[in-house]
C-alpha atoms as a PDB file:
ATOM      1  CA  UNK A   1      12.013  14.631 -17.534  1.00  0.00           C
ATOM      2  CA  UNK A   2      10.257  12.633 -20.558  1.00  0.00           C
ATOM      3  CA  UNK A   3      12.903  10.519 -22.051  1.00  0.00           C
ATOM      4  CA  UNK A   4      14.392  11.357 -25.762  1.00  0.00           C
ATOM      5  CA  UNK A   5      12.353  11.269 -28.716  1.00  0.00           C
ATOM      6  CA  UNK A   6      12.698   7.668 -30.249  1.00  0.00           C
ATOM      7  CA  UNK A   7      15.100   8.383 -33.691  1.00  0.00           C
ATOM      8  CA  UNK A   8      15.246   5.321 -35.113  1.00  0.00           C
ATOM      9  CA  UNK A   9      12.704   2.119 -35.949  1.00  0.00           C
ATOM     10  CA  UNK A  10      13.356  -0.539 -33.227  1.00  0.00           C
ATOM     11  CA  UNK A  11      11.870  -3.022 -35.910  1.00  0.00           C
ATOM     12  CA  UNK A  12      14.559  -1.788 -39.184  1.00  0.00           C
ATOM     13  CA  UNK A  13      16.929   0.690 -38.033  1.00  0.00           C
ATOM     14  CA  UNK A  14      15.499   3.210 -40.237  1.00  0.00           C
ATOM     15  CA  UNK A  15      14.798   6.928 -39.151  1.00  0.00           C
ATOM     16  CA  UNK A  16      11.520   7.927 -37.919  1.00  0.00           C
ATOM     17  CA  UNK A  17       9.365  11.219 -37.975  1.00  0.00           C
ATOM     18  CA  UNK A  18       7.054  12.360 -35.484  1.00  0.00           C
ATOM     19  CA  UNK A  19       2.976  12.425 -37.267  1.00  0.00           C
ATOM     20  CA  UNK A  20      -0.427  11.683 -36.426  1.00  0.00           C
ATOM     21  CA  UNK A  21      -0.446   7.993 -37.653  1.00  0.00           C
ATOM     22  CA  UNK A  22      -2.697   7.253 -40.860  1.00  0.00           C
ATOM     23  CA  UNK A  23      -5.234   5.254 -38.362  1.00  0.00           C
ATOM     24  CA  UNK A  24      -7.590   8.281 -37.071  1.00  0.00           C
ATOM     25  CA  UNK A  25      -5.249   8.174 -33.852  1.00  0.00           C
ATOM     26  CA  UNK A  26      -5.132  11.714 -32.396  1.00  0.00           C
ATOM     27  CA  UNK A  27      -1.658  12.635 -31.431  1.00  0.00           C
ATOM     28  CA  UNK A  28       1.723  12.472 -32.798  1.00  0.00           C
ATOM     29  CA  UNK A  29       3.725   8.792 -32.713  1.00  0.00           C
ATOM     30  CA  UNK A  30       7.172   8.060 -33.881  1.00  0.00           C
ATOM     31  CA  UNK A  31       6.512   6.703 -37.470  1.00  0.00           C
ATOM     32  CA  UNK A  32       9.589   4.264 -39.655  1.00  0.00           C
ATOM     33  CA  UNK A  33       9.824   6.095 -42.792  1.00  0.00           C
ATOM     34  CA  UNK A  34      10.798   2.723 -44.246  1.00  0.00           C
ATOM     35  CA  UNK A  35       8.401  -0.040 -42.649  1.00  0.00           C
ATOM     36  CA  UNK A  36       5.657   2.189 -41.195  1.00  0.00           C
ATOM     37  CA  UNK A  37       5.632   1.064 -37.130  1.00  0.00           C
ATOM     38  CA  UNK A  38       4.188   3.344 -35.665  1.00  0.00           C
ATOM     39  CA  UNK A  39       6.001   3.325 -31.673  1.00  0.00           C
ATOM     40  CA  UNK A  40       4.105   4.161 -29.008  1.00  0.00           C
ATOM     41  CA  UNK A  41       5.861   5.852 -25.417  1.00  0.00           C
ATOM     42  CA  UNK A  42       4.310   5.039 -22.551  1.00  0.00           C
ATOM     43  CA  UNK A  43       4.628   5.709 -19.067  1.00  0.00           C
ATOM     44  CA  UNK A  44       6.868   3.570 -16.617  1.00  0.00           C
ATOM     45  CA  UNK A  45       5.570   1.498 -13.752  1.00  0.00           C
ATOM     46  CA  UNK A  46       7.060   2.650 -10.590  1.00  0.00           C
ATOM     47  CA  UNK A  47       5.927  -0.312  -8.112  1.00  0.00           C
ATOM     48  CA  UNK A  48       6.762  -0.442  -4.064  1.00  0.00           C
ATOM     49  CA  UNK A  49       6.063  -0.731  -0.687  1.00  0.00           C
ATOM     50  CA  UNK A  50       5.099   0.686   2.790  1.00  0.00           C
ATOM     51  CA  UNK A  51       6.119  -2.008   4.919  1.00  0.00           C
ATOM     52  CA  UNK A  52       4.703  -1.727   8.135  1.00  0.00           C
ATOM     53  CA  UNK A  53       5.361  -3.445  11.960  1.00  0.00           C
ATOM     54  CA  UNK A  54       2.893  -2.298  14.398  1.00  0.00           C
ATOM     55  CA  UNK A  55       2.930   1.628  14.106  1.00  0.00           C
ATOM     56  CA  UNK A  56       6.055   1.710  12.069  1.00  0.00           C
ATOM     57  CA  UNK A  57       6.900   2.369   8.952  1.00  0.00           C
ATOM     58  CA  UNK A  58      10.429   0.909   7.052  1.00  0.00           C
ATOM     59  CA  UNK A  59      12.265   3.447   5.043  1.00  0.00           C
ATOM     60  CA  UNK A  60      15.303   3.573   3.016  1.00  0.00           C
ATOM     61  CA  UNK A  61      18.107   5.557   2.989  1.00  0.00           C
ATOM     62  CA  UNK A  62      19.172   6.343  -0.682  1.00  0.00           C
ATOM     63  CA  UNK A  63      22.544   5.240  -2.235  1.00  0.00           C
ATOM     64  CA  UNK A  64      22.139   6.064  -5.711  1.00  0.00           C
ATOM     65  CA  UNK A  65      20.703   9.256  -7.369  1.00  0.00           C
ATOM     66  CA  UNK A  66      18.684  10.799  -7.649  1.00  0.00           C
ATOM     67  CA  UNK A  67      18.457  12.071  -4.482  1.00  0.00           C
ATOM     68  CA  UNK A  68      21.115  10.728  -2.902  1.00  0.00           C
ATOM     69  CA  UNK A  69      20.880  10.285   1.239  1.00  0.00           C
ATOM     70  CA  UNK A  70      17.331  10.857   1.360  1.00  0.00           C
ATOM     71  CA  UNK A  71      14.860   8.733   2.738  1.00  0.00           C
ATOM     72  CA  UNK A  72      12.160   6.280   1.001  1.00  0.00           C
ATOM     73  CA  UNK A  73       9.843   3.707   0.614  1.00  0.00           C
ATOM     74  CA  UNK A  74      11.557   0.701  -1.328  1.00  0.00           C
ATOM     75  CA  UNK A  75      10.155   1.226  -4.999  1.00  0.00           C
ATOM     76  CA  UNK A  76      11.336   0.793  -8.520  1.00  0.00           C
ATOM     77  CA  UNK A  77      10.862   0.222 -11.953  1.00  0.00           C
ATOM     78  CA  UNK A  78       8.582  -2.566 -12.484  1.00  0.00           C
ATOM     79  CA  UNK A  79      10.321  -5.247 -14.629  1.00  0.00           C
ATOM     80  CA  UNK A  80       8.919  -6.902 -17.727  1.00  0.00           C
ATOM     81  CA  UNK A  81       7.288 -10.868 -16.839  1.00  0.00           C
ATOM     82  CA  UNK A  82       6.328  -9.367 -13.170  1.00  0.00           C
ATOM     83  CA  UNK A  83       2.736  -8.502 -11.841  1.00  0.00           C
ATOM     84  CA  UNK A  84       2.828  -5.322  -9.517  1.00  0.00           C
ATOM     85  CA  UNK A  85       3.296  -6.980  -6.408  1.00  0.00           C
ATOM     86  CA  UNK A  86       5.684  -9.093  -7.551  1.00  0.00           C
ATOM     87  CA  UNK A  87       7.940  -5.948  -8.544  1.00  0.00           C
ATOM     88  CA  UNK A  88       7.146  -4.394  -5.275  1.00  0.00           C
ATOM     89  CA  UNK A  89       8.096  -7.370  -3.367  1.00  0.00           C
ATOM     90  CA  UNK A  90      11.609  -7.880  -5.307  1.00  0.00           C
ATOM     91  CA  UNK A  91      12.058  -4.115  -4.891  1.00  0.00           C
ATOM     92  CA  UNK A  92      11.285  -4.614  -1.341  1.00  0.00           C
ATOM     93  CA  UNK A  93      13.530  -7.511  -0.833  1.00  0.00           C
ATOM     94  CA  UNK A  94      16.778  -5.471  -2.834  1.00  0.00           C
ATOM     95  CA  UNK A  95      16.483  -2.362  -1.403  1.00  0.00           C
ATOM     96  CA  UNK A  96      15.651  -3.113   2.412  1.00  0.00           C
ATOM     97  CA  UNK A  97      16.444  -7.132   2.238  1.00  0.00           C
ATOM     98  CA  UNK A  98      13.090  -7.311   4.193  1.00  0.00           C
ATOM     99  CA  UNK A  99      11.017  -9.968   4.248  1.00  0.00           C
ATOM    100  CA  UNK A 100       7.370  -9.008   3.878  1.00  0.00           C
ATOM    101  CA  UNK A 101       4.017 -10.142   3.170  1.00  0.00           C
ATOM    102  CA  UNK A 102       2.110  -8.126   0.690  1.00  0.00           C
ATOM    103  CA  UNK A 103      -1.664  -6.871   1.791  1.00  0.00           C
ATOM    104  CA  UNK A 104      -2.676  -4.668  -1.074  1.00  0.00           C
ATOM    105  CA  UNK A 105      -2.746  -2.191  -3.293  1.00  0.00           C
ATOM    106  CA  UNK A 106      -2.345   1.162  -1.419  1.00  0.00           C
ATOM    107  CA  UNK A 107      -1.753   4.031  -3.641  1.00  0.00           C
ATOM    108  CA  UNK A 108      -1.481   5.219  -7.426  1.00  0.00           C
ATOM    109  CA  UNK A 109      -0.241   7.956  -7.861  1.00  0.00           C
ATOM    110  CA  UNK A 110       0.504   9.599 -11.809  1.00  0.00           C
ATOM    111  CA  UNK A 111       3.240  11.750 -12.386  1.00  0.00           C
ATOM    112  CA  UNK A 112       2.892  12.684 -15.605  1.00  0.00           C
ATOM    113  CA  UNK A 113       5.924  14.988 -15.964  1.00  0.00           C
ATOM    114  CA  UNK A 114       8.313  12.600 -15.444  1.00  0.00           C
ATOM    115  CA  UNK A 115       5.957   9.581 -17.567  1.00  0.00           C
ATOM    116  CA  UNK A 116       5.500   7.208 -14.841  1.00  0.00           C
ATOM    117  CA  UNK A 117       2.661   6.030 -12.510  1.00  0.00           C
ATOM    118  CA  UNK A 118       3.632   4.690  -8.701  1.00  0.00           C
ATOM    119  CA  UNK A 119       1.932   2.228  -7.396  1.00  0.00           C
ATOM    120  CA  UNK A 120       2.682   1.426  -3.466  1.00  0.00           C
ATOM    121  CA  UNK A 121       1.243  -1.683  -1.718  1.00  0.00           C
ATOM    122  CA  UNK A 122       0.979  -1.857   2.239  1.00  0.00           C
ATOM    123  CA  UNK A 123       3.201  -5.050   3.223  1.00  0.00           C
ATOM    124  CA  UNK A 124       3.566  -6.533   6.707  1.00  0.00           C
ATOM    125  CA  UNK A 125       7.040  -6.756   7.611  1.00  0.00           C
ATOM    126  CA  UNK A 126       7.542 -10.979   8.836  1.00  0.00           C
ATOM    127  CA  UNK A 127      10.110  -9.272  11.375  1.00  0.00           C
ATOM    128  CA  UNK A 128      12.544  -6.577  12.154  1.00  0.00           C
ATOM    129  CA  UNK A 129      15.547  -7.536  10.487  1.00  0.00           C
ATOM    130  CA  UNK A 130      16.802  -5.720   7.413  1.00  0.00           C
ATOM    131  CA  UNK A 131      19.217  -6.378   4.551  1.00  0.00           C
ATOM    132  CA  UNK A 132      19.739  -3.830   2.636  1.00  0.00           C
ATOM    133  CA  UNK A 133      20.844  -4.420  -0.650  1.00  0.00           C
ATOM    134  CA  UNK A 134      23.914  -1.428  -2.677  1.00  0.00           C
ATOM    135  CA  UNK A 135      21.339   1.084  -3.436  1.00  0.00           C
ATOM    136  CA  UNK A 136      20.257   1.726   0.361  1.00  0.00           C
ATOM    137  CA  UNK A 137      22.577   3.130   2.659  1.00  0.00           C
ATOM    138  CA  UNK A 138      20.205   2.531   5.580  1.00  0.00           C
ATOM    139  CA  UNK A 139      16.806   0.852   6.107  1.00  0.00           C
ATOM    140  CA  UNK A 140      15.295   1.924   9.539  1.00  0.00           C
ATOM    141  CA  UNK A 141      11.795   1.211  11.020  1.00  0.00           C
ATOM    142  CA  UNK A 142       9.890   5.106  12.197  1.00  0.00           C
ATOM    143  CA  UNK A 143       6.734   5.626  14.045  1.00  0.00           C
ATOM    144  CA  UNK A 144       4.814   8.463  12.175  1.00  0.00           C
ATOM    145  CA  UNK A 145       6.228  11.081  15.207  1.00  0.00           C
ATOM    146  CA  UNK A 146       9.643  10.350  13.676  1.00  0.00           C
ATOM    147  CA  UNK A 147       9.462  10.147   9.678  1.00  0.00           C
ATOM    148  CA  UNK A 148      12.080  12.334   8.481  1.00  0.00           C
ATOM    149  CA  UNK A 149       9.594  14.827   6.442  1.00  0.00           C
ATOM    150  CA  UNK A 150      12.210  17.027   5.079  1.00  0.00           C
ATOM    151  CA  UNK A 151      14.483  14.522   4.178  1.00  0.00           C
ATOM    152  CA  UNK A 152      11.987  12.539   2.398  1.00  0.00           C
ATOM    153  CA  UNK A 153      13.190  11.967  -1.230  1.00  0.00           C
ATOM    154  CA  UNK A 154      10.091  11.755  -3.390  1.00  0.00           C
ATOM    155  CA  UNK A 155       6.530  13.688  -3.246  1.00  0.00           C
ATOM    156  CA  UNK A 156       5.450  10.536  -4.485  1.00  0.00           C
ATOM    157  CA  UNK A 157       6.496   9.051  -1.083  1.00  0.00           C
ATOM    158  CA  UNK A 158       5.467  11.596   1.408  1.00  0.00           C
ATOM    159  CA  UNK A 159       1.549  11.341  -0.380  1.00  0.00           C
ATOM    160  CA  UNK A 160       1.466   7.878   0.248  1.00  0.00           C
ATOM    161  CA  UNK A 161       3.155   8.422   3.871  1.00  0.00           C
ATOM    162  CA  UNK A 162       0.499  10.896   4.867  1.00  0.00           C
ATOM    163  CA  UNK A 163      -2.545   8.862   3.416  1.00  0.00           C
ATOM    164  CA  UNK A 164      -0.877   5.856   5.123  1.00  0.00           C
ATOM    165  CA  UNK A 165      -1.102   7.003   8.567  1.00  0.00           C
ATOM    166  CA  UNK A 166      -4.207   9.342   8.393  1.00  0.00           C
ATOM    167  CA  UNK A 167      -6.176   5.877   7.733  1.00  0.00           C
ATOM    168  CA  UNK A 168      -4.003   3.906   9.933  1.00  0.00           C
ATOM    169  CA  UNK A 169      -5.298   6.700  12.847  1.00  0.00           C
ATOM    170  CA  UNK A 170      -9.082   5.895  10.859  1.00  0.00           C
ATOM    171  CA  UNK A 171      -8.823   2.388  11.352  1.00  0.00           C
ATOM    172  CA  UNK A 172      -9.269   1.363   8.011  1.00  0.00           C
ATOM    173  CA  UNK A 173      -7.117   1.413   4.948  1.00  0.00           C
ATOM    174  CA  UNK A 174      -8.633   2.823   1.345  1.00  0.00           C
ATOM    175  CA  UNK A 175      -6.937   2.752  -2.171  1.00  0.00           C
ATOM    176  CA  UNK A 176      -5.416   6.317  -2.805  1.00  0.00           C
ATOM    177  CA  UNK A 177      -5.328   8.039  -5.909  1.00  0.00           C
ATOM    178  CA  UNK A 178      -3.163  10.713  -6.500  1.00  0.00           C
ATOM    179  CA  UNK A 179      -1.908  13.291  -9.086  1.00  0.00           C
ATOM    180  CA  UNK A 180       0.777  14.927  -8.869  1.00  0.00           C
ATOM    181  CA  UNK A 181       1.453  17.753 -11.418  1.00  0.00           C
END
């Protein structure tokens, strides 16, 4: 699910080819033949919440592929000019029109075939009501007996859902690392 090859410079417009760059670097990078750039593709930042109140959890039901009508955490590509939280908040606020504190980072979690890297903070919800923005066709609070596990729509969201209450039942809340191949 990488996205296409780059084709041309996004410095000149000219074509590129796909080499090890001159440097010693040790894999293949979209090269201009004309000005030399070399363009490196990196993963995307997928940043979110698990907004909590008491023993709930909020979720989201989808509006937009993919995955359409299943539930999830609010998340979303992290903008450019925005720290993590910061994305995870705004996500937070668009998609369930919540209004939350963040607490801290939660989970990472790397998914390198589709080039991105999740990263989930745990959020207290300021109160129970909910907003949601186009791409949510629902937002609804769950204890853990009632999260929708077959309707979830991400394995990125279910790891962080079962890590989330397993410490929650522990008492205390770690960082999570996670990946998923």
């Amino acid at each position: 699910m990488f996205r296409s090859p780059i084709k041309h410079c996004r410095a000149c417009g000219a074509p590129v080819v796909y080499r090890l760059p001159d440097d010693g670097d040790t894999r293949e990078r979209a090269i201009c033949t004309a000005c030399h750039t070399v363009h490196y593709e990196n993963p995307l930042n997928v940043v979110g919440t698990v907004p909590y109140l008491g023993e709930r959890v909020l979720l989201c039901k989808r509006n937009i592929e993919p995955r359409w009508g299943k539930w999830t955490l609010p998340a979303g590509f992290m903008e450019l000019g925005e720290t993590a939280p910061q994305g995870a908040a705004r996500e937070t606020d668009e998609e369930a029109g919540a209004r939350i504190e963040i607490e801290g980072l939660f989970s990472v979690l790397s998914v390198p075939r589709a080039g991105q890297v999740h990263l989930f903070y745990r959020a207290r919800l300021l109160d129970e009501r909910f907003d949601p923005g186009h791409e949510t066709l629902e937002a609804r609070l769950f204890a853990e007996s009632e999260i929708p596990w077959d309707e979830l729509a991400f394995r990125t969201v279910r790891e962080t859902l079962l890590r989330y209450f397993a410490d929650r039942r522990a008492g205390h809340f770690g960082v999570h690392t996670v990946d998923i191949e």
